[in-house]
Every structure is written in structure tokens, then in C-alpha cells.
C-alpha atoms as a PDB file:
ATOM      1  CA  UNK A   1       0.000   0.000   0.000  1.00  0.00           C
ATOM      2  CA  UNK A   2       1.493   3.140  -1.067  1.00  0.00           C
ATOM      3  CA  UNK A   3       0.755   5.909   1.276  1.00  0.00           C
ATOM      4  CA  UNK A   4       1.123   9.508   0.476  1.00  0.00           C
ATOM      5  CA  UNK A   5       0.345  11.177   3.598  1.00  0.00           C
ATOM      6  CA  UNK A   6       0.970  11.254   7.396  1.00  0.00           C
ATOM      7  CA  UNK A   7      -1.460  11.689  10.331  1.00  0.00           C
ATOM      8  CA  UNK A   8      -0.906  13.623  13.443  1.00  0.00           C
ATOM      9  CA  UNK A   9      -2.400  11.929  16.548  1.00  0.00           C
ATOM     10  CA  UNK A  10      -4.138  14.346  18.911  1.00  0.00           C
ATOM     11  CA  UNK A  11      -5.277  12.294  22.461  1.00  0.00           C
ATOM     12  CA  UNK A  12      -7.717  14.599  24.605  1.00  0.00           C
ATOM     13  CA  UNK A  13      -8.035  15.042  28.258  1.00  0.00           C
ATOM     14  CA  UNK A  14     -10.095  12.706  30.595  1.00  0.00           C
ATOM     15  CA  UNK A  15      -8.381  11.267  32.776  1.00  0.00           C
ATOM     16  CA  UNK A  16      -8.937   7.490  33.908  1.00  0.00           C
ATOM     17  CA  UNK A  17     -10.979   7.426  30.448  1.00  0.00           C
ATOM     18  CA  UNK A  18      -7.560   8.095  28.692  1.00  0.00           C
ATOM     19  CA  UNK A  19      -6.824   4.706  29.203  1.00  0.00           C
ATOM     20  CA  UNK A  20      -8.431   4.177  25.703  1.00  0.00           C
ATOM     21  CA  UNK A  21      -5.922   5.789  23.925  1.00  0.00           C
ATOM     22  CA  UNK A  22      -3.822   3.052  24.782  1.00  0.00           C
ATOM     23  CA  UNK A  23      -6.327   0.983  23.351  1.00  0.00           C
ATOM     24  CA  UNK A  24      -6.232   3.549  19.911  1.00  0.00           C
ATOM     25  CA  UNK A  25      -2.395   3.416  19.561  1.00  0.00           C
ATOM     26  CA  UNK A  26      -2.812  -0.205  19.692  1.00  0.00           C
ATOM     27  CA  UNK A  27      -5.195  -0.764  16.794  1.00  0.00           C
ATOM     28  CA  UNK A  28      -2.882   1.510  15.269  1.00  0.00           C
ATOM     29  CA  UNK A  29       0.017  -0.311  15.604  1.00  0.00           C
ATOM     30  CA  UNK A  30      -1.720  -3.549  14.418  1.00  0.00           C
ATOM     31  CA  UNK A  31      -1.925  -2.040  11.262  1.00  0.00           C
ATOM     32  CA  UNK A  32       1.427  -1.069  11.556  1.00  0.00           C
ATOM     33  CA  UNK A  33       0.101   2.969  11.258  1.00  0.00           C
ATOM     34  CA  UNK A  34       2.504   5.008  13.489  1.00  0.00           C
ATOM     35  CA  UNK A  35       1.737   8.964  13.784  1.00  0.00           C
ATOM     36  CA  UNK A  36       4.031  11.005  12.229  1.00  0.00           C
ATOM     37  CA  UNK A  37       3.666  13.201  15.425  1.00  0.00           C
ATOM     38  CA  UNK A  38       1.495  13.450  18.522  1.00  0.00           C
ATOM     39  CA  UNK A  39       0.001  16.244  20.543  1.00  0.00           C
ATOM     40  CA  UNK A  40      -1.634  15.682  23.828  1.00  0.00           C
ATOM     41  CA  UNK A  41      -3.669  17.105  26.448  1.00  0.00           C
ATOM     42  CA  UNK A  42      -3.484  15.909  30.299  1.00  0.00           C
ATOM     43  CA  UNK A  43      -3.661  12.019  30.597  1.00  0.00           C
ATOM     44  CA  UNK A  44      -3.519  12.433  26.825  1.00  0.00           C
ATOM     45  CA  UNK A  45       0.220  14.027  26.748  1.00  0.00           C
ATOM     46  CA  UNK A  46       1.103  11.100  29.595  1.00  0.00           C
ATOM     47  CA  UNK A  47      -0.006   8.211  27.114  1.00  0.00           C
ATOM     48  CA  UNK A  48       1.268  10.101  24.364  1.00  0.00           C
ATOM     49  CA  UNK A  49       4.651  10.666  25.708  1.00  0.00           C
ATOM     50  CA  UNK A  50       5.287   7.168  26.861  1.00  0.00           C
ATOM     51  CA  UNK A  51       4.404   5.745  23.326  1.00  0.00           C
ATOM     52  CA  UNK A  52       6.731   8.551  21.796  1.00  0.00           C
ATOM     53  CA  UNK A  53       9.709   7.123  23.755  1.00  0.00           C
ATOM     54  CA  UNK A  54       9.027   3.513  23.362  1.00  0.00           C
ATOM     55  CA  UNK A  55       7.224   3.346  20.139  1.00  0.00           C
ATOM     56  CA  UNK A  56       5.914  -0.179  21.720  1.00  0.00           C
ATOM     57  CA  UNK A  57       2.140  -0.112  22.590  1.00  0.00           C
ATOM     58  CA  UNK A  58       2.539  -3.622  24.374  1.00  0.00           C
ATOM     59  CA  UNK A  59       5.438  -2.351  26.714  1.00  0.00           C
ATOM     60  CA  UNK A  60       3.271   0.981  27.152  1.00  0.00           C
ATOM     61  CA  UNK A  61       0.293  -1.139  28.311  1.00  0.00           C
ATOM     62  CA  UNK A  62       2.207  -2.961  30.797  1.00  0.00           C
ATOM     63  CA  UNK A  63       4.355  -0.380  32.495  1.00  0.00           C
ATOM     64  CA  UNK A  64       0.776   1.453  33.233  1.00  0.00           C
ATOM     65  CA  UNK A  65      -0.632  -1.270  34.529  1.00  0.00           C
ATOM     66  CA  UNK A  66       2.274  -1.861  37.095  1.00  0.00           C
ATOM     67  CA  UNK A  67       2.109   1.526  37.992  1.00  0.00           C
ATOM     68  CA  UNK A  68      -1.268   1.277  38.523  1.00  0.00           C
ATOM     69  CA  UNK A  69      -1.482  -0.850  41.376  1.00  0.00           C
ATOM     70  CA  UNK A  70       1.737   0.514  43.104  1.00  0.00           C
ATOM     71  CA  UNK A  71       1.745   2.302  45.951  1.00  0.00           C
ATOM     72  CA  UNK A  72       3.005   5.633  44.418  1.00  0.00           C
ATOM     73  CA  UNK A  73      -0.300   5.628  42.751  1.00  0.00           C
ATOM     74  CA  UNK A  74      -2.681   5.444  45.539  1.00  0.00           C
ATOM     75  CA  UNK A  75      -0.515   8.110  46.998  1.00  0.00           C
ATOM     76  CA  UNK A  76      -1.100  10.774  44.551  1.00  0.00           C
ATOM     77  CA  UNK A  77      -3.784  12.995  47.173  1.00  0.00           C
ATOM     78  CA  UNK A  78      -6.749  12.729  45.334  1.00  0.00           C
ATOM     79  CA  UNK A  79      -9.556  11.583  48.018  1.00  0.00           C
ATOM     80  CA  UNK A  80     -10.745   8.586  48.433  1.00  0.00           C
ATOM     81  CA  UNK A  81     -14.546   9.136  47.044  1.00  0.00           C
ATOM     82  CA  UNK A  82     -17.462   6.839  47.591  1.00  0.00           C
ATOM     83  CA  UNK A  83     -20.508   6.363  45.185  1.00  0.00           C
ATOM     84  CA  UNK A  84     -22.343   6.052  48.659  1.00  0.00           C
ATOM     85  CA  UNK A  85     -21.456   9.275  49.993  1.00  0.00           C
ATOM     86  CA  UNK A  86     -23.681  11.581  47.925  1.00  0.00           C
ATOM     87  CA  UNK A  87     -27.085  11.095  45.754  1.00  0.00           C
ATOM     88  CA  UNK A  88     -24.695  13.599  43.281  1.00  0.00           C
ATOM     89  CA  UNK A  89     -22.397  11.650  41.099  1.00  0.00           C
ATOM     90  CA  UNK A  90     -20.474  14.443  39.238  1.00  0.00           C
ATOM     91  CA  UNK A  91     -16.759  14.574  40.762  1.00  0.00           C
ATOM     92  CA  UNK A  92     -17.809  17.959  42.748  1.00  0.00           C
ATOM     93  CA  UNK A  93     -20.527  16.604  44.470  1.00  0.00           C
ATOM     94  CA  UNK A  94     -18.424  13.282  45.714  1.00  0.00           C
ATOM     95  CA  UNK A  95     -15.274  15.813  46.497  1.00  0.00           C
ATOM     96  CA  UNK A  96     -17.794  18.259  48.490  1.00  0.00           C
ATOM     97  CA  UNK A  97     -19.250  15.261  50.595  1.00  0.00           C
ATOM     98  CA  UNK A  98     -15.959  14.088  50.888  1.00  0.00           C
ATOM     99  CA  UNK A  99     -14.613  16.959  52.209  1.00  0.00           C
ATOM    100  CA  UNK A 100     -17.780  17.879  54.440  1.00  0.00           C
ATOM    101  CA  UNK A 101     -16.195  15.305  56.814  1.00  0.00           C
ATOM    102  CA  UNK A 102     -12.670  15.484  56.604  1.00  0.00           C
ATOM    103  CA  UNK A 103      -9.437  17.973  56.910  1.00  0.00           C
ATOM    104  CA  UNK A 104     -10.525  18.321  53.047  1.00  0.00           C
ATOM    105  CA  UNK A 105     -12.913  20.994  53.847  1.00  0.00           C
ATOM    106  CA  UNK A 106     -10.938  23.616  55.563  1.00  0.00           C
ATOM    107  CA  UNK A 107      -8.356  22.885  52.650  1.00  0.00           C
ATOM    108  CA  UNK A 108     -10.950  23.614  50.207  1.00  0.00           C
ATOM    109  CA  UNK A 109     -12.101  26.632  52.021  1.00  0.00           C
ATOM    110  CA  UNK A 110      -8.784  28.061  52.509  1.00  0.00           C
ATOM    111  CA  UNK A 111      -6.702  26.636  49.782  1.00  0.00           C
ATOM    112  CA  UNK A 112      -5.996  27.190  46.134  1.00  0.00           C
ATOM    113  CA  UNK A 113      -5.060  23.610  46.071  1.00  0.00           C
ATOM    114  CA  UNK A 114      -5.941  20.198  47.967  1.00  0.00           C
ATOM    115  CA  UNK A 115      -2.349  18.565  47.279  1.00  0.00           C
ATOM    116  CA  UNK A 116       1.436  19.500  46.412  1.00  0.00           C
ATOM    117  CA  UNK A 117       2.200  17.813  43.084  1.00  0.00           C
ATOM    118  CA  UNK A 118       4.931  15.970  43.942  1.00  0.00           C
ATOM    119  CA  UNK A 119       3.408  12.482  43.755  1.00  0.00           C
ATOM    120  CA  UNK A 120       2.414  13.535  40.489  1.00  0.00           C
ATOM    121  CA  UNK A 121       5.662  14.668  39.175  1.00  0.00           C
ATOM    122  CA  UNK A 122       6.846  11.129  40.963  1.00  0.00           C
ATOM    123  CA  UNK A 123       4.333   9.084  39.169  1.00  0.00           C
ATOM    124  CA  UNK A 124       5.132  11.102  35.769  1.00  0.00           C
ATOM    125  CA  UNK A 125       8.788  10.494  35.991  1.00  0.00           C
ATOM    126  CA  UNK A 126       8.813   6.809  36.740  1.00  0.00           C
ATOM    127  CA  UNK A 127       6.470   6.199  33.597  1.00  0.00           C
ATOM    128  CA  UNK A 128       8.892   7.963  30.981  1.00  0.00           C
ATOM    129  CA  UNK A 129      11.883   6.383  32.774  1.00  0.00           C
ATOM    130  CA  UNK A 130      13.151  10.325  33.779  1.00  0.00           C
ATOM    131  CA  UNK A 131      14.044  10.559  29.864  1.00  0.00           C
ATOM    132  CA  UNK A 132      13.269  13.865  28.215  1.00  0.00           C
ATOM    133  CA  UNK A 133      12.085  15.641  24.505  1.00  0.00           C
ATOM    134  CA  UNK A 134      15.445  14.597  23.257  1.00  0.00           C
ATOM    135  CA  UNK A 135      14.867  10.917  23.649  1.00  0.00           C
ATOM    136  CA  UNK A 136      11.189  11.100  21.599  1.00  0.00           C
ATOM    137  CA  UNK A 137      11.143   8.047  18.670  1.00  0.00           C
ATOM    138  CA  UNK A 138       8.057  10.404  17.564  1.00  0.00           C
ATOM    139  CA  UNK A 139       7.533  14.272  17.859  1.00  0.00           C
ATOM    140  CA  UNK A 140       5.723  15.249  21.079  1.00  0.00           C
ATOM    141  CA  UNK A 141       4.087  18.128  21.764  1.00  0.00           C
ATOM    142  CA  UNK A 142       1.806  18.922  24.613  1.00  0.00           C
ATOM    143  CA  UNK A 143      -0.681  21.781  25.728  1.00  0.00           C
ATOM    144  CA  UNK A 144      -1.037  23.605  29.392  1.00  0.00           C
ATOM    145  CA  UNK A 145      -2.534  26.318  30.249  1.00  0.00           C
ATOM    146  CA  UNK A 146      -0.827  29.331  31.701  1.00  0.00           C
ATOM    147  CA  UNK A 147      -1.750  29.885  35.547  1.00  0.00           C
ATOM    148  CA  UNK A 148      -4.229  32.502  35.977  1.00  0.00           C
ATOM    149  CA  UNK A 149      -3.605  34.258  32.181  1.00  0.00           C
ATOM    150  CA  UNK A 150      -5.545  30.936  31.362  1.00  0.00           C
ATOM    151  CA  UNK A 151      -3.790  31.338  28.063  1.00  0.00           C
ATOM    152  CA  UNK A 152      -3.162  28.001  26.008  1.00  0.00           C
ATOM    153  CA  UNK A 153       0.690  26.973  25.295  1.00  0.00           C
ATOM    154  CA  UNK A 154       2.099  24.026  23.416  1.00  0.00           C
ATOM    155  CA  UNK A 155       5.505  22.421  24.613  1.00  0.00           C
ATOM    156  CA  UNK A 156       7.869  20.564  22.509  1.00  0.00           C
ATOM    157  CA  UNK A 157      10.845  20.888  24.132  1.00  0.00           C
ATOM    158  CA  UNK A 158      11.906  21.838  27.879  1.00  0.00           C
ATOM    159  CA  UNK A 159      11.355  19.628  31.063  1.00  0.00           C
ATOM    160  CA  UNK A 160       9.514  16.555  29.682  1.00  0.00           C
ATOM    161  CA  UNK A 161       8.805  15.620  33.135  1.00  0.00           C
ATOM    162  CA  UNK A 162       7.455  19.447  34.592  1.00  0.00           C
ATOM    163  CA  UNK A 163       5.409  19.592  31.359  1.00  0.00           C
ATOM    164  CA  UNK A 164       3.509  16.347  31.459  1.00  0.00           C
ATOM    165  CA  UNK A 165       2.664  16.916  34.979  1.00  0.00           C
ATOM    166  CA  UNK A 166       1.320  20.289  34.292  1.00  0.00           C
ATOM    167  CA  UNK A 167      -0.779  19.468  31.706  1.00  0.00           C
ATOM    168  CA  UNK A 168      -2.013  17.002  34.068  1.00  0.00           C
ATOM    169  CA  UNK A 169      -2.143  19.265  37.295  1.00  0.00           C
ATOM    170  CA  UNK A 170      -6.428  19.671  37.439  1.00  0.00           C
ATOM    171  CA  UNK A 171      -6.628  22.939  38.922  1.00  0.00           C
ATOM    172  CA  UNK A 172      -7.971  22.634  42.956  1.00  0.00           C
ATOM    173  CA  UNK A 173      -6.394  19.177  43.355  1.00  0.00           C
ATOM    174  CA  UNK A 174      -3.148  19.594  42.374  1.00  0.00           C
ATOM    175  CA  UNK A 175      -0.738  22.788  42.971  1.00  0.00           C
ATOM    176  CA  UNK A 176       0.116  24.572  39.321  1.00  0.00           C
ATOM    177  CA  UNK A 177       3.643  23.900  38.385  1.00  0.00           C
ATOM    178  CA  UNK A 178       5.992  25.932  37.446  1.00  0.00           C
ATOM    179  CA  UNK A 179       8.051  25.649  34.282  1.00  0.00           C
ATOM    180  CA  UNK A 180      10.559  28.424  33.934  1.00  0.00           C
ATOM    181  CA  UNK A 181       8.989  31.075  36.645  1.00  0.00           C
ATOM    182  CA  UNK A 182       5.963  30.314  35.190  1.00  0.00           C
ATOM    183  CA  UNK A 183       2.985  28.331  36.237  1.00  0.00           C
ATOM    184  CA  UNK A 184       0.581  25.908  34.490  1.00  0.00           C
ATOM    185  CA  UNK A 185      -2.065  23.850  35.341  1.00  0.00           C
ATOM    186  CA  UNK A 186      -4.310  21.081  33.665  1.00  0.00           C
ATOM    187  CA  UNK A 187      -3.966  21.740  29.074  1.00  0.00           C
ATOM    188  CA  UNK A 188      -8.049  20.309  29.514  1.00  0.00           C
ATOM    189  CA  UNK A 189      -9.091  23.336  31.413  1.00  0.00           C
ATOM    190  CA  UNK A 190      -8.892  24.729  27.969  1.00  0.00           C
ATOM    191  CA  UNK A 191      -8.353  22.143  25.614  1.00  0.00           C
ATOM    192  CA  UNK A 192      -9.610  19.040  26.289  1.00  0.00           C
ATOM    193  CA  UNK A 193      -9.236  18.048  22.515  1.00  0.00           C
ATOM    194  CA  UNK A 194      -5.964  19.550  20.522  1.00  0.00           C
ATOM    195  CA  UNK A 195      -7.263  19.050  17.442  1.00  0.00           C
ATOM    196  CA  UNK A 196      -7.145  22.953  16.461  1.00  0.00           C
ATOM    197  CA  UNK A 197      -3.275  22.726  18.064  1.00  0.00           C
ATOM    198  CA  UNK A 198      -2.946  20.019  16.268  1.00  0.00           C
ATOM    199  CA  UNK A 199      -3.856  22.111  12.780  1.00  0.00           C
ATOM    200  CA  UNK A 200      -1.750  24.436  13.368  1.00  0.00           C
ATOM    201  CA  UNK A 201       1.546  22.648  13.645  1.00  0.00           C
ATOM    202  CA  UNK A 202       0.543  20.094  10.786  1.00  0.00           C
ATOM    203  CA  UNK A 203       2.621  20.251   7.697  1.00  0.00           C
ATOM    204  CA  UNK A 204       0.795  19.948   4.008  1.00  0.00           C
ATOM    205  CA  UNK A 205       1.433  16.192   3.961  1.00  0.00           C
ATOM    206  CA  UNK A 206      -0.474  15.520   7.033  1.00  0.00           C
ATOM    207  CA  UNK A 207      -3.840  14.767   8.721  1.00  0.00           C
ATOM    208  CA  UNK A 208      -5.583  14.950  11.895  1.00  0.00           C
ATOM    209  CA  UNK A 209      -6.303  12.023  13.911  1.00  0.00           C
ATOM    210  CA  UNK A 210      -8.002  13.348  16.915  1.00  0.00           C
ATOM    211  CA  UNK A 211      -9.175  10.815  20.215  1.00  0.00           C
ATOM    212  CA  UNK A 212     -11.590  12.239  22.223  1.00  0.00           C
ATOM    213  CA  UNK A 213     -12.351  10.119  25.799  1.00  0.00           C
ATOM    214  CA  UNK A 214     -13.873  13.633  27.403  1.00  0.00           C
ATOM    215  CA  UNK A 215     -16.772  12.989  29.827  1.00  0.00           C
ATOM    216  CA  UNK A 216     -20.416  13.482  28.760  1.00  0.00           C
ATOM    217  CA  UNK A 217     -24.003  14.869  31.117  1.00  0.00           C
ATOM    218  CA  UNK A 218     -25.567  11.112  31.230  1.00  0.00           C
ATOM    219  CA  UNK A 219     -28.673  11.979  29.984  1.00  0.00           C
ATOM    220  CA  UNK A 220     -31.148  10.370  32.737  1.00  0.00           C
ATOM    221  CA  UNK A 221     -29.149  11.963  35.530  1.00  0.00           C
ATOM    222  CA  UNK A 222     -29.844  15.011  36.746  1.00  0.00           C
ATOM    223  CA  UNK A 223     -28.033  16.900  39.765  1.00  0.00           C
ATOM    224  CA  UNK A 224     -29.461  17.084  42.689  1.00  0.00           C
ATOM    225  CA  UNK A 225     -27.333  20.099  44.493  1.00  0.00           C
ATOM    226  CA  UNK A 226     -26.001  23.375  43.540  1.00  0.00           C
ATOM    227  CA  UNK A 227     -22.622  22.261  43.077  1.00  0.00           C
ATOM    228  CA  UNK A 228     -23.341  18.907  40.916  1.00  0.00           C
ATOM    229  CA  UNK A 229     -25.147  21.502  38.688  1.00  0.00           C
ATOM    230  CA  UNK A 230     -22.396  23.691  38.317  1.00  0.00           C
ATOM    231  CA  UNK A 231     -20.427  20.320  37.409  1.00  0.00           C
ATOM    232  CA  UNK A 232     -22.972  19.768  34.941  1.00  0.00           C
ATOM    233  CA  UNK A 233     -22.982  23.128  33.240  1.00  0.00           C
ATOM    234  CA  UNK A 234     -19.098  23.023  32.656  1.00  0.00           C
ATOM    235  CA  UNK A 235     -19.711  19.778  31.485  1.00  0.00           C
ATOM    236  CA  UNK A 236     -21.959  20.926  28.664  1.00  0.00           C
ATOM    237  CA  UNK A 237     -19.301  23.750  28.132  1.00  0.00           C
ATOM    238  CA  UNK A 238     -16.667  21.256  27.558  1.00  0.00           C
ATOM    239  CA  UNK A 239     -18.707  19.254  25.423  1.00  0.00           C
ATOM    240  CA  UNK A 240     -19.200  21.586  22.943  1.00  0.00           C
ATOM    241  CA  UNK A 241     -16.138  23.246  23.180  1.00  0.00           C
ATOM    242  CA  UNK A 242     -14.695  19.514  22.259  1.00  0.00           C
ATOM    243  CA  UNK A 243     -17.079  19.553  19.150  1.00  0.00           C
ATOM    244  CA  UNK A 244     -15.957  23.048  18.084  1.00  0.00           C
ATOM    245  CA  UNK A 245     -12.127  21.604  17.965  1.00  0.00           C
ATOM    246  CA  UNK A 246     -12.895  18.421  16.703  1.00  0.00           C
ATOM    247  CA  UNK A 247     -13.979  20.272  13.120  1.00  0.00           C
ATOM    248  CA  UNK A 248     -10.279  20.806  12.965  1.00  0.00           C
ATOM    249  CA  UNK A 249      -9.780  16.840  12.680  1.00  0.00           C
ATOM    250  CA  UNK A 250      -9.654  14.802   9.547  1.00  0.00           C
ATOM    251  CA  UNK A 251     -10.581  12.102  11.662  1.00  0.00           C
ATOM    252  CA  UNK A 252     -12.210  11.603  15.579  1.00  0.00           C
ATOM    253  CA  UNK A 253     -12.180   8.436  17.365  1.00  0.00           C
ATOM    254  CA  UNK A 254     -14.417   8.564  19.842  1.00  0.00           C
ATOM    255  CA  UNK A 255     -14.490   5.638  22.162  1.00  0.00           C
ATOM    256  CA  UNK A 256     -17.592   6.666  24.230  1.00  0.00           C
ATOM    257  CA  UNK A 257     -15.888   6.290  27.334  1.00  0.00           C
ATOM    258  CA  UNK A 258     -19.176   6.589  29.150  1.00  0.00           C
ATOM    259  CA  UNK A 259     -19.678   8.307  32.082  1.00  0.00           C
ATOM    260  CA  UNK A 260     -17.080   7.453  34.574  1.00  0.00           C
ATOM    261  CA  UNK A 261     -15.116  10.125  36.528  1.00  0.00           C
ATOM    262  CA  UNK A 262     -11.426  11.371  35.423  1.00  0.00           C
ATOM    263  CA  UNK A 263     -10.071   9.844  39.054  1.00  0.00           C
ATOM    264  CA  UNK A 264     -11.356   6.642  37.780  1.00  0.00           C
ATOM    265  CA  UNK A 265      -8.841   4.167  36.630  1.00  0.00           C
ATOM    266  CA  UNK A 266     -10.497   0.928  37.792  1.00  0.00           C
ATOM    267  CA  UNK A 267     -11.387  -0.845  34.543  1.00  0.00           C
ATOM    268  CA  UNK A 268      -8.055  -0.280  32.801  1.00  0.00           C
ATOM    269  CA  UNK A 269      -8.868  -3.717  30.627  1.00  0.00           C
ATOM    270  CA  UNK A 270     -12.313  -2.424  29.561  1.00  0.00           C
ATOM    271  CA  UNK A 271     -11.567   1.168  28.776  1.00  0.00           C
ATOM    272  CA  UNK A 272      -7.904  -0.020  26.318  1.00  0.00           C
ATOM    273  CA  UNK A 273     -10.250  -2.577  24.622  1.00  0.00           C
ATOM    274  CA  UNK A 274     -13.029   0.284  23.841  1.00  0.00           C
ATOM    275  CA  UNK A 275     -10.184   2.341  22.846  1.00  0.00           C
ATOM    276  CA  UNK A 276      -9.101  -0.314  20.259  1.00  0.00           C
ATOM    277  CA  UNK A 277     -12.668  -1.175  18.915  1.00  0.00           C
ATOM    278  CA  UNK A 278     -13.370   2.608  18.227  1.00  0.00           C
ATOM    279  CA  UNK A 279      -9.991   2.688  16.449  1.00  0.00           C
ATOM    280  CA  UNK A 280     -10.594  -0.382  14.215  1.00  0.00           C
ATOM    281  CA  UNK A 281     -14.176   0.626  13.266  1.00  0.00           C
ATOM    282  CA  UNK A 282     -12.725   3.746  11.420  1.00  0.00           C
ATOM    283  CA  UNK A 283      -9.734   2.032  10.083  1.00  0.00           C
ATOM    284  CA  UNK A 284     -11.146   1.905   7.019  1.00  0.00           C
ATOM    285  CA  UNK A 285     -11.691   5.569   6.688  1.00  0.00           C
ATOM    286  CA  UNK A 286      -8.236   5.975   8.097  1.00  0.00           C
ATOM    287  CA  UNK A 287      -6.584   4.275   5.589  1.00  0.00           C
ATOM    288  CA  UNK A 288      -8.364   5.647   2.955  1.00  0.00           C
ATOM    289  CA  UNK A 289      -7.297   9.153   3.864  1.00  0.00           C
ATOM    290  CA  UNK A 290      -3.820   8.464   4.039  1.00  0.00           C
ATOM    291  CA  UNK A 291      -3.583   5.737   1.231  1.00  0.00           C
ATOM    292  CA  UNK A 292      -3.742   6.653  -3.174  1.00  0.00           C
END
């Protein structure tokens, strides 16, 4: 098969539903389709990155999993929230009941911040082995957003490590990290899906592939306090602020992740092998678009 063009892969913010881009690259590689460059956003940029330096979904797969159930994960501050503790299952109504009955409410009431991000800078640095930009098998670039300008920047060089992190760092869980006297929190708070960002560093020979695993209102829930509707609203926000960058895309995979929350890894399993269904259902298209 002769192929004339190249994609860029763009994987979008959502936390423990990012675990289907593992599932995407892996369809991918099946059909022996690497990206000619990826951009990422949050848990996108982590996945990203770690394929980038080991072009090796397989070895990817299994270095998150281990990860997974170490200790440094469970010590990375989010709270421990139960379904059971609130009627209201967005993540601000779980983290409000949470915190109704623990230390977690004077930090939230006094705080810009419930943890330091050191665990996360930990966890970040064990996964890409403490290599950096230099090492990348395939061009990385990632998107933060500039603490409070709330301005969106895209990294391609500097302190892999820092910049992962921040583009992971959701803001009022983790502390904003600084990268050069500057600090940057969370790249989903503005870009959950880098398709756009993706556009704009494309070359003619390219296309955009473009993952999107953001969360969704389920449609037969509604929010019972003031809070889970303010959840809900941003929601909506970054719904169709995901559908306004995704018309920059060539091509979206969407896995339907459902409707679990972002600190929600605990189906790693079901969420890859969504990923990799979505991604061979539009392999056809795919290799249409970059075949003769």
C-alpha cells in the first residue's frame, strides 16, 4: 500500500478514560500505522509521551498497569470518594461530601489547592523512565494552560517531566507547576481536545487524527445540588467546546468512554479494549485518507 500522507495523533483530556488511547495506539500499531507526530492534552500528553519514547504499545500497556497498582499511585492525594457518599455523582458533588467530613474541607475553604504535586511529578517520571524531549522516537508536543492568564501553550521541548505533569495538574487538586517562573495547570481546562493545536503545527502532507475520551451529562441523571449543577454546566461547556475543535480533525475516534469520573482508573482492561474497537471501526476511513 502506497501511502502519500501522514497523520498527526491528537489524544484529549479525561483522565482514567484516557486509558483508551492506549487501546487507539494499539489498533494503530496492528496495522502497523505510526503517527508522524502526537500532541496531547493531560492524561492524553502522559499516554502520548510514553508511546513517543518507546514506540511499543505492548510495553506501554504494561508499564501502566504496574504503575497502577503501586503504591506511588494510591498516593497521589486525590480523596478517596465513595458512590455512597452523595445522591450527586459528578466529581464535585463526591469531592464536596468528601470533604464535608474530613481535613478536606478547611483545605478547600482556605486553599488554592488540595495537594502539592509531587506524587504527580513522581508518578510522571517513573512512567517515561526520567528521559526527556530529546529521547522522543516520535515528535511530542503537549498543551497547558498558563496559571491565571488561562492562556493556552504548546511544549515541545523543555522539562519533559514538569510539562507532562502540568498538563495534568487539574486545577484545585493539584498545585500549578511551574516551568521556567511560570505556572501551568491542567492543558483540559482549555483544551480538552488539541485538534485545532494540532492544525496548526501540521505540515501539508499531514492529517488529523483526533481521540476524544472527554466525559459526557448522562442523559437520565440530573443533579441534585447546587454544586453537581455547576459540574454539569461546565460539562456541557466542555462538550461543545470539544465539538468546536474536533472540526479541525480529519478524523475523531471517539471511544464513548461513558460516564465514569477522570479519578477513575479501575477498569483499565475495559476502557484499552473500547479504545481499540473505536480505532478499528474507522480504520477503514483511516486508511483511505492516508492511502492513493
Amino acid at each position: 500500500m502506497s501511502k502519500q500522507k501522514k497523520f498527526i495523533l491528537a489524544l484529549g483530556a479525561g483522565g482514567g478514560r484516557g486509558l483508551a488511547h492506549l487501546g487507539v495506539l494499539k489498533a494503530l500499531e496492528e496495522h502497523d500505522l505510526r503517527p508522524d507526530a502526537i500532541i496531547g492534552t493531560s492524561i492524553g500528553a502522559l499516554f502520548g509521551g510514553m508511546y513517543a519514547l518507546n514506540n511499543n504499545i505492548e510495553f506501554v500497556i504494561d508499564r501502566v498497569k504496574e504503575v497502577h497498582s503501586s503504591e506511588a499511585f494510591t498516593h497521589l492525594g486525590l480523596p478517596h470518594l465513595n458512590e455512597a457518599e452523595t445522591a450527586d455523582h459528578t466529581w464535585l458533588g463526591k469531592i464536596t461530601a468528601a470533604a464535608r467530613e474530613s481535613v478536606l474541607y478547611t483545605r478547600a475553604a482556605t486553599d488554592p489547592f488540595l495537594t502539592d504535586s509531587v506524587a504527580l511529578l513522581d508518578i510522571v517520571n517513573t512512567l517515561c523512565d526520567g528521559k526527556a524531549f530529546a529521547d522522543m522516537k516520535i515528535g511530542l508536543h503537549v498543551t497547558v494552560v498558563h496559571f491565571p492568564s488561562g492562556e493556552i501553550e504548546i511544549f515541545s521541548r523543555g522539562d519533559l517531566v514538569k510539562i507532562i505533569a502540568a498538563s495534568m495538574a487539574v486545577p484545585g487538586v493539584f498545585e500549578p507547576i511551574d516551568i521556567g517562573g511560570r505556572l501551568f495547570v491542567d492543558g483540559g481546562v482549555a483544551c480538552e481536545l488539541p485538534a485545532k493545536e494540532a492544525k496548526m503545527i501540521a505540515k501539508p502532507n499531514q492529517i488529523v487524527v483526533a481521540v476524544d475520551v472527554g466525559a459526557r451529562p448522562h442523559p437520565n441523571k440530573k443533579p441534585g445540588t447546587v454544586i453537581g449543577m455547576l459540574d454539569w454546566s461546565v460539562r456541557i461547556k466542555a462538550y461543545y467546546l470539544r465539538q468546536y475543535k474536533a472540526q479541525y480533525a480529519d478524523l475523531i475516534i471517539d471511544p464513548m468512554p461513558g460516564f465514569r469520573q477522570w479519578n477513575d482508573f479501575s477498569h483499565p482492561d475495559e476502557e484499552i479494549e473500547r479504545g481499540r474497537q473505536a480505532a478499528l471501526e474507522q480504520m477503514p476511513d483511516l486508511i483511505g485518507l492516508l492511502s492513493v
